[in-house]
N, C-alpha and C. Protein backbone atom coordinates (compact mmCIF):
# COMPACT_ATOMS: atom_id res chain seq x y z
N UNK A 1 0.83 -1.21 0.00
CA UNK A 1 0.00 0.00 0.00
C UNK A 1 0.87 1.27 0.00
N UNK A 2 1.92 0.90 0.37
CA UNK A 2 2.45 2.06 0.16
C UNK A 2 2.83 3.01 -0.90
N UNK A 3 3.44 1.82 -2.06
CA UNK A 3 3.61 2.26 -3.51
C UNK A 3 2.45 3.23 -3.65
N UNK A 4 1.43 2.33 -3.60
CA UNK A 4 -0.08 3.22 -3.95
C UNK A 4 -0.30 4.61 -3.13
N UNK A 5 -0.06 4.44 -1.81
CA UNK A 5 -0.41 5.89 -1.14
C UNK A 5 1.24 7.13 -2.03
N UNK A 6 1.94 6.48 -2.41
CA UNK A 6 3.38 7.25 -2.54
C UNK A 6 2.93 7.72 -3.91
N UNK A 7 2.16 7.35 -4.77
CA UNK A 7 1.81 7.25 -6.38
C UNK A 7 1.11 8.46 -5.77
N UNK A 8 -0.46 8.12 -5.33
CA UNK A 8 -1.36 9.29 -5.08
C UNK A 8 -0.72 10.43 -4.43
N UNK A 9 -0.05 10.33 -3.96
CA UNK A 9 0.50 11.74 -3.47
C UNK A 9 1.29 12.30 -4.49
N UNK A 10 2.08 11.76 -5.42
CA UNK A 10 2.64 12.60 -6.28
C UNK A 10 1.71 12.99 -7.03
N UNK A 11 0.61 11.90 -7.72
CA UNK A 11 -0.92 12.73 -8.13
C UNK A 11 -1.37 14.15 -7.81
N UNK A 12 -1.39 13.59 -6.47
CA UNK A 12 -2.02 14.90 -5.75
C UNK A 12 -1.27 15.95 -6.23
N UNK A 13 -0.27 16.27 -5.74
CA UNK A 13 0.91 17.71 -5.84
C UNK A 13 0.83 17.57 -7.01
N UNK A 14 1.10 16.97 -8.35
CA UNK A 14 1.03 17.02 -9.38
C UNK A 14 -0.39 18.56 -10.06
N UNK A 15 -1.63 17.69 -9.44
CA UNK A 15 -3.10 18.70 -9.45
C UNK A 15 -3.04 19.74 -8.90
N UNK A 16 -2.30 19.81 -7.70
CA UNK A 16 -2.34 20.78 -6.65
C UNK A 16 -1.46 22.12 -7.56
N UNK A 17 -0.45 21.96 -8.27
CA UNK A 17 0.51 22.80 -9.14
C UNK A 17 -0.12 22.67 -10.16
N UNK A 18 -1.04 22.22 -10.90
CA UNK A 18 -1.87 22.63 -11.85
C UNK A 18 -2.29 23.63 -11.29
N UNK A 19 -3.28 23.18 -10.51
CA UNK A 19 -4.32 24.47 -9.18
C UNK A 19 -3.83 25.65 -9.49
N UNK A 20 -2.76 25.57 -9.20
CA UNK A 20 -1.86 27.07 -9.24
C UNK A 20 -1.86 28.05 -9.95
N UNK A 21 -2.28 27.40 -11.34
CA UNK A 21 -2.53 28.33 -12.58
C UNK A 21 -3.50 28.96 -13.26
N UNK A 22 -4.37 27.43 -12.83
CA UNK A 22 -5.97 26.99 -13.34
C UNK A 22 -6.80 27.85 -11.89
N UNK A 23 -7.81 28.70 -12.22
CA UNK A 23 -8.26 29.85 -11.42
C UNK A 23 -9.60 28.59 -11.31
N UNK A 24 -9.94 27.73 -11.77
CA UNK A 24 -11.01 26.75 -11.57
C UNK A 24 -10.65 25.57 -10.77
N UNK A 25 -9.59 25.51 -10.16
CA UNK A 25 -9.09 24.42 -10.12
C UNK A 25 -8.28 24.65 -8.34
N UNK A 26 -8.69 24.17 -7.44
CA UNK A 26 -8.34 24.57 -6.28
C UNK A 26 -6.72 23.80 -5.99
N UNK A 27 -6.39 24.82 -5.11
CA UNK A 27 -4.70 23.66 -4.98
C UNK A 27 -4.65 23.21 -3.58
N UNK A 28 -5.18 23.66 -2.66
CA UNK A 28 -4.72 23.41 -0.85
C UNK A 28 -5.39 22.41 -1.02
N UNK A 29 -7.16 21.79 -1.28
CA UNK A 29 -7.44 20.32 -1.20
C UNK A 29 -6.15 19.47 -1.48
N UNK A 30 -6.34 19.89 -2.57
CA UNK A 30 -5.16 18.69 -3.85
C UNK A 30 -3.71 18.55 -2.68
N UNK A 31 -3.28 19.21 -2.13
CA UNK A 31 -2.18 19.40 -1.00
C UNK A 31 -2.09 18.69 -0.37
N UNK A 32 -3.14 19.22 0.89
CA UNK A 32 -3.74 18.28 1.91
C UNK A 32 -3.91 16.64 1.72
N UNK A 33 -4.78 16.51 0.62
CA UNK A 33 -4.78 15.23 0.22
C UNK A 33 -3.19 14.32 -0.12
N UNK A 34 -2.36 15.38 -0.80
CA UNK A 34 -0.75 14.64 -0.58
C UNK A 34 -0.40 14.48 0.31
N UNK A 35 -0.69 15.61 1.39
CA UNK A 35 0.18 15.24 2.76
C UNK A 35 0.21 14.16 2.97
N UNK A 36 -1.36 13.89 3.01
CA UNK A 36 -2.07 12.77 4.09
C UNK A 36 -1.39 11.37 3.53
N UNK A 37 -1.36 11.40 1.79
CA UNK A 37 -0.80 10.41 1.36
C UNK A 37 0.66 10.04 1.39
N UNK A 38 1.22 10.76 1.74
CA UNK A 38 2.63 11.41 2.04
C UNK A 38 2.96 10.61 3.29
N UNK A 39 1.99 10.96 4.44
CA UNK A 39 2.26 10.50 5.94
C UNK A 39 2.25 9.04 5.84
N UNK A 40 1.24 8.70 4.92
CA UNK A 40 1.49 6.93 4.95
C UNK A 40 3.02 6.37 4.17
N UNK A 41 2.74 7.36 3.44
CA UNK A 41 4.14 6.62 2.61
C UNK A 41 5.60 7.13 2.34
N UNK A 42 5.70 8.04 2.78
CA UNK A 42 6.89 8.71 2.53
C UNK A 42 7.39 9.78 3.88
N UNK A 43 7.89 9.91 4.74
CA UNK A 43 8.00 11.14 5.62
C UNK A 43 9.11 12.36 4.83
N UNK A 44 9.86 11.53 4.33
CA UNK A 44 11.12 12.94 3.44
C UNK A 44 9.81 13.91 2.23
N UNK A 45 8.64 13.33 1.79
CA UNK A 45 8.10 13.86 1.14
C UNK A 45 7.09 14.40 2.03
N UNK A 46 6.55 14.05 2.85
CA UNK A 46 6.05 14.83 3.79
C UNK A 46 6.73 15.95 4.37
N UNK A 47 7.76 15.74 5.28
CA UNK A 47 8.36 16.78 5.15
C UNK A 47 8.41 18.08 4.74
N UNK A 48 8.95 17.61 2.95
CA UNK A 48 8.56 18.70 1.94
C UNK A 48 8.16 19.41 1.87
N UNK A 49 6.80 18.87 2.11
CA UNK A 49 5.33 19.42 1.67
C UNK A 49 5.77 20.35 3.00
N UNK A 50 5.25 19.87 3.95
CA UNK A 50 5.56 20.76 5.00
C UNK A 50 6.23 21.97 5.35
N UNK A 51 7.49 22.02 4.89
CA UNK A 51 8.36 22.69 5.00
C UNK A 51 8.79 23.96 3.86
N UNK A 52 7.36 23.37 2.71
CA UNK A 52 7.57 24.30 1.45
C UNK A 52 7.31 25.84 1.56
N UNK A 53 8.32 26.67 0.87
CA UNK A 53 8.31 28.09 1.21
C UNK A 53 7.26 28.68 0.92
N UNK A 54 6.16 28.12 0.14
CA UNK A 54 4.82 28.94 -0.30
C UNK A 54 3.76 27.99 -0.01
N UNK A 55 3.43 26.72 0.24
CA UNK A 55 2.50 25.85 1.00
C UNK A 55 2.96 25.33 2.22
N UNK A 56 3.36 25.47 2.79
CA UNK A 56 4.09 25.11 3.80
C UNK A 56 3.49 25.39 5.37
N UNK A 57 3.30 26.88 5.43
CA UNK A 57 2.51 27.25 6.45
C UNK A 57 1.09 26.61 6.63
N UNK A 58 0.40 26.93 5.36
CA UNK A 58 -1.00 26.54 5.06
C UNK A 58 -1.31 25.56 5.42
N UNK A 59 -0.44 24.11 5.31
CA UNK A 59 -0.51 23.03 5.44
C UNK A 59 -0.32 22.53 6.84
N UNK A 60 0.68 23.46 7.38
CA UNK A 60 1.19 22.70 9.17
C UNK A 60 -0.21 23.65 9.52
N UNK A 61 -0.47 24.85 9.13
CA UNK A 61 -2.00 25.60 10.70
C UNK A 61 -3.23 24.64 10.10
N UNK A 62 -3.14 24.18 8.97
CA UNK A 62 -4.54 22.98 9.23
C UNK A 62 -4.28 21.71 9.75
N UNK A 63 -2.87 21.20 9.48
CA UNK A 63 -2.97 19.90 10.55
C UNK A 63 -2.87 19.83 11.76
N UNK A 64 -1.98 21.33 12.51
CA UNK A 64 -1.76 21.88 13.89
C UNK A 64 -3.89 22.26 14.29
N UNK A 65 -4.03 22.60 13.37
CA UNK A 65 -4.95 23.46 14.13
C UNK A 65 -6.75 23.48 13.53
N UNK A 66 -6.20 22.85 12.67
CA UNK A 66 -7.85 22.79 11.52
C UNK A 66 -8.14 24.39 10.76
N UNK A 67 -6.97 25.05 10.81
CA UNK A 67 -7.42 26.41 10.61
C UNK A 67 -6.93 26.88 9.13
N UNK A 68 -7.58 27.88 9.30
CA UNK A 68 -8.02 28.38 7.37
C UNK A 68 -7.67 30.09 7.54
N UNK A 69 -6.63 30.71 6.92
CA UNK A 69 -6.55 31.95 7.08
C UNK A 69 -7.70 33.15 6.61
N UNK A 70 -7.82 34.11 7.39
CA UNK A 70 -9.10 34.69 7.14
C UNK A 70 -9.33 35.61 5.70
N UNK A 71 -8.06 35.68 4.83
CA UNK A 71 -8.12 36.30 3.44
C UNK A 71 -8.06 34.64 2.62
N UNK A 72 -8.17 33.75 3.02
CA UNK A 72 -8.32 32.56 2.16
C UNK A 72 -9.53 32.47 2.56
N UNK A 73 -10.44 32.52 3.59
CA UNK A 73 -12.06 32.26 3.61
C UNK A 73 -12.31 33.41 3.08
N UNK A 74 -12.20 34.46 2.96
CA UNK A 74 -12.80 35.30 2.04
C UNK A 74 -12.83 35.27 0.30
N UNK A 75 -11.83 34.60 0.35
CA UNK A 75 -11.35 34.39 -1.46
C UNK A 75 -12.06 33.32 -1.63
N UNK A 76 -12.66 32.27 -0.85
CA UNK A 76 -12.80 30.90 -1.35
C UNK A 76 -14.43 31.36 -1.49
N UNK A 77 -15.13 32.10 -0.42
CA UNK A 77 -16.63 32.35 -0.17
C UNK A 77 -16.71 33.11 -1.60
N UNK A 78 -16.32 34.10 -1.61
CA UNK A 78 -16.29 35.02 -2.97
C UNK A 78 -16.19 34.42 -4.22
N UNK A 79 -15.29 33.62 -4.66
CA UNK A 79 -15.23 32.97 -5.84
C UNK A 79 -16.27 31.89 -6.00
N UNK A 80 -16.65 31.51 -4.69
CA UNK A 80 -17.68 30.37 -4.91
C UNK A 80 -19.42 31.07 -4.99
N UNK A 81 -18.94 32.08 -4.74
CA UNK A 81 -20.49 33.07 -5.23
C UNK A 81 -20.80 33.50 -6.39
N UNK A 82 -19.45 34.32 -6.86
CA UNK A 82 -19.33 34.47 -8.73
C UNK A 82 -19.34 33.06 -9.16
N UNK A 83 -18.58 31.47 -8.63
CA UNK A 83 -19.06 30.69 -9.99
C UNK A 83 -20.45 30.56 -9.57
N UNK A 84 -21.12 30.30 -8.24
CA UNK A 84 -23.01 30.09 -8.58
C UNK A 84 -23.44 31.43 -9.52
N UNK A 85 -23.51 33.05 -9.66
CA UNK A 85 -23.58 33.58 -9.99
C UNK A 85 -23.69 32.83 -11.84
N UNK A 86 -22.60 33.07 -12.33
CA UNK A 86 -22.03 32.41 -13.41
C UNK A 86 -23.17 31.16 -13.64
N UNK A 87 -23.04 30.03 -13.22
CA UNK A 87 -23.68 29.40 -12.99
C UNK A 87 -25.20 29.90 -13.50
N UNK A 88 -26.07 30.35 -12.70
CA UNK A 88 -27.05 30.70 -12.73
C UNK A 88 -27.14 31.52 -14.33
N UNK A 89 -26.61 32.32 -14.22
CA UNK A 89 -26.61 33.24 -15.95
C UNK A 89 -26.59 32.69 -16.97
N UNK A 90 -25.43 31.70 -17.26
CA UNK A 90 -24.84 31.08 -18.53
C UNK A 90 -25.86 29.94 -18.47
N UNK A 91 -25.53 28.67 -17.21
CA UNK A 91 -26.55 27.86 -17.70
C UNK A 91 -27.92 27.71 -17.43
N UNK A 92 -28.42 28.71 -16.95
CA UNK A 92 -29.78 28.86 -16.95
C UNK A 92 -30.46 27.45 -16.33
N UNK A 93 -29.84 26.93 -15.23
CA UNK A 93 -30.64 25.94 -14.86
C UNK A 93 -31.73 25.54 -14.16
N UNK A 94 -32.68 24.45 -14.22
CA UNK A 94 -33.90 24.12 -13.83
C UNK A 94 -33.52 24.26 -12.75
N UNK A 95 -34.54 24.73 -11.78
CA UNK A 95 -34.66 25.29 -10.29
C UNK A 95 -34.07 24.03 -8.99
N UNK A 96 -34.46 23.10 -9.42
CA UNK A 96 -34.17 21.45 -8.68
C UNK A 96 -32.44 22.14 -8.99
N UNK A 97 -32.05 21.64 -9.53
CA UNK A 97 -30.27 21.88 -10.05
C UNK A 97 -29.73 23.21 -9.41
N UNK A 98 -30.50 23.67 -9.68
CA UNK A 98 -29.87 25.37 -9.10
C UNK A 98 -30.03 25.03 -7.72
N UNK A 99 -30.95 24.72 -7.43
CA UNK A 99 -31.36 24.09 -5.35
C UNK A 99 -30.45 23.54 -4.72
N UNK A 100 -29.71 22.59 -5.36
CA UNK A 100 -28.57 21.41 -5.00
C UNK A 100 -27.77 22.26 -5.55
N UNK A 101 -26.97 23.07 -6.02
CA UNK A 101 -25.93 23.28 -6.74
C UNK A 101 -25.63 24.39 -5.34
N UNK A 102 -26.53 24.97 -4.62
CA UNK A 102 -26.79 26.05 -3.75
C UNK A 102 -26.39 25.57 -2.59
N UNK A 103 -26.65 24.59 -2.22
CA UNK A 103 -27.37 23.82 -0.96
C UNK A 103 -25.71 22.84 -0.91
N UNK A 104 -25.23 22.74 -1.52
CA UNK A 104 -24.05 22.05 -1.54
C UNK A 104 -22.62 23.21 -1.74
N UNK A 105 -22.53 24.62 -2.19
CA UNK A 105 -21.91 25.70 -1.97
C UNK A 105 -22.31 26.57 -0.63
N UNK A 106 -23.22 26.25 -0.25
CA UNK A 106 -23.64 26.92 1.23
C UNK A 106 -23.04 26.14 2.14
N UNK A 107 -23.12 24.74 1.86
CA UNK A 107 -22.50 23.63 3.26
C UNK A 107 -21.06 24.03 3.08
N UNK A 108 -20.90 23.71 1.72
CA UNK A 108 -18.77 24.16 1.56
C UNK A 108 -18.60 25.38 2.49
N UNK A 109 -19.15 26.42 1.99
CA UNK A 109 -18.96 27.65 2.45
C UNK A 109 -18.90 27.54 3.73
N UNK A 110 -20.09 27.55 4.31
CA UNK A 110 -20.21 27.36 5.86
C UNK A 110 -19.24 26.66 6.50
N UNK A 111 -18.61 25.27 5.70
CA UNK A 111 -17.74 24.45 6.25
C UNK A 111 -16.09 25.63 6.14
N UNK A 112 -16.48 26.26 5.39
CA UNK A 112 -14.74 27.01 5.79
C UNK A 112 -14.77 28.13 6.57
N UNK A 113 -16.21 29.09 6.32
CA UNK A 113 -15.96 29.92 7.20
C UNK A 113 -15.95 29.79 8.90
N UNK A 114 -16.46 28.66 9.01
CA UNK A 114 -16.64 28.10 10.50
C UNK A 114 -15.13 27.29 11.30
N UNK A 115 -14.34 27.51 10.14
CA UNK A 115 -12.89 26.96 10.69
C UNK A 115 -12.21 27.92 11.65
N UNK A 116 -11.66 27.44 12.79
CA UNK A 116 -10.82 28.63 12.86
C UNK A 116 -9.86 29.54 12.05
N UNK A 117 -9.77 30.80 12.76
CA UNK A 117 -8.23 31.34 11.77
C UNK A 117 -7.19 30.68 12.37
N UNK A 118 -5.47 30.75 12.12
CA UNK A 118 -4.83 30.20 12.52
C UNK A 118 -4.38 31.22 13.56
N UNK A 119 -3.63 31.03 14.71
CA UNK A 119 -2.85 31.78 15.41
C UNK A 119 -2.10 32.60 14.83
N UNK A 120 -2.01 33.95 15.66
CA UNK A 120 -0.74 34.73 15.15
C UNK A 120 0.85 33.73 15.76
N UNK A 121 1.79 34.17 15.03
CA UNK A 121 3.36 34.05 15.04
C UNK A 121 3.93 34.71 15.34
């Protein structure tokens, strides 16, 4: 299992540095999800991750702490309002779809803004 958790984690970071570019395409999930695959299978790549000069922080205040910085819950709530926005305009969808499409960006939402922030340093 390990091969396999060591594979998915390079997956992961692989998506996660797509993320980076792609404004549709989130990168801290894709991260997180390496760590985790990381911790099973690799610690020098854990590490890494950990210790990286631009994900690095992000990654130790959510496993230290479950926490989400308070200009990243604002960017994540915001963008996830323009794509329902978007959403709603372009594809003009039946009300059922638009309901669930709502109802499942409200739980996300709620689920980040209800994180803590991280501690000051």
């Amino acid at each position: 299992m390990r091969i396999v958790y060591l594979c998915l984690g390079c997956v992961m970071v692989a998506t996660g540095v797509v993320g980076a570019f792609l404004p549709v395409l989130p990168t801290t999930p894709f991260l997180l999800l390496a760590l985790w695959c990381f911790s099973k299978s690799s610690p020098r790549l854990e590490a890494w991750l950990l210790n990286h000069p631009r994900f690095g922080k992000s990654l130790r205040n959510w496993r230290e702490h479950g926490a989400i910085p308070r200009r990243a819950k604002i960017a994540a709530v915001s963008l996830m309002t323009m794509s329902y926005l978007f959403y709603l305009v372009i594809m003009a969808p039946m009300a059922l779809h638009a309901l669930i499409v709502a109802a499942v960006m409200i739980g996300a939402g709620t689920f980040v803004v209800t994180r803590p922030s991280p501690p000051k340093d």
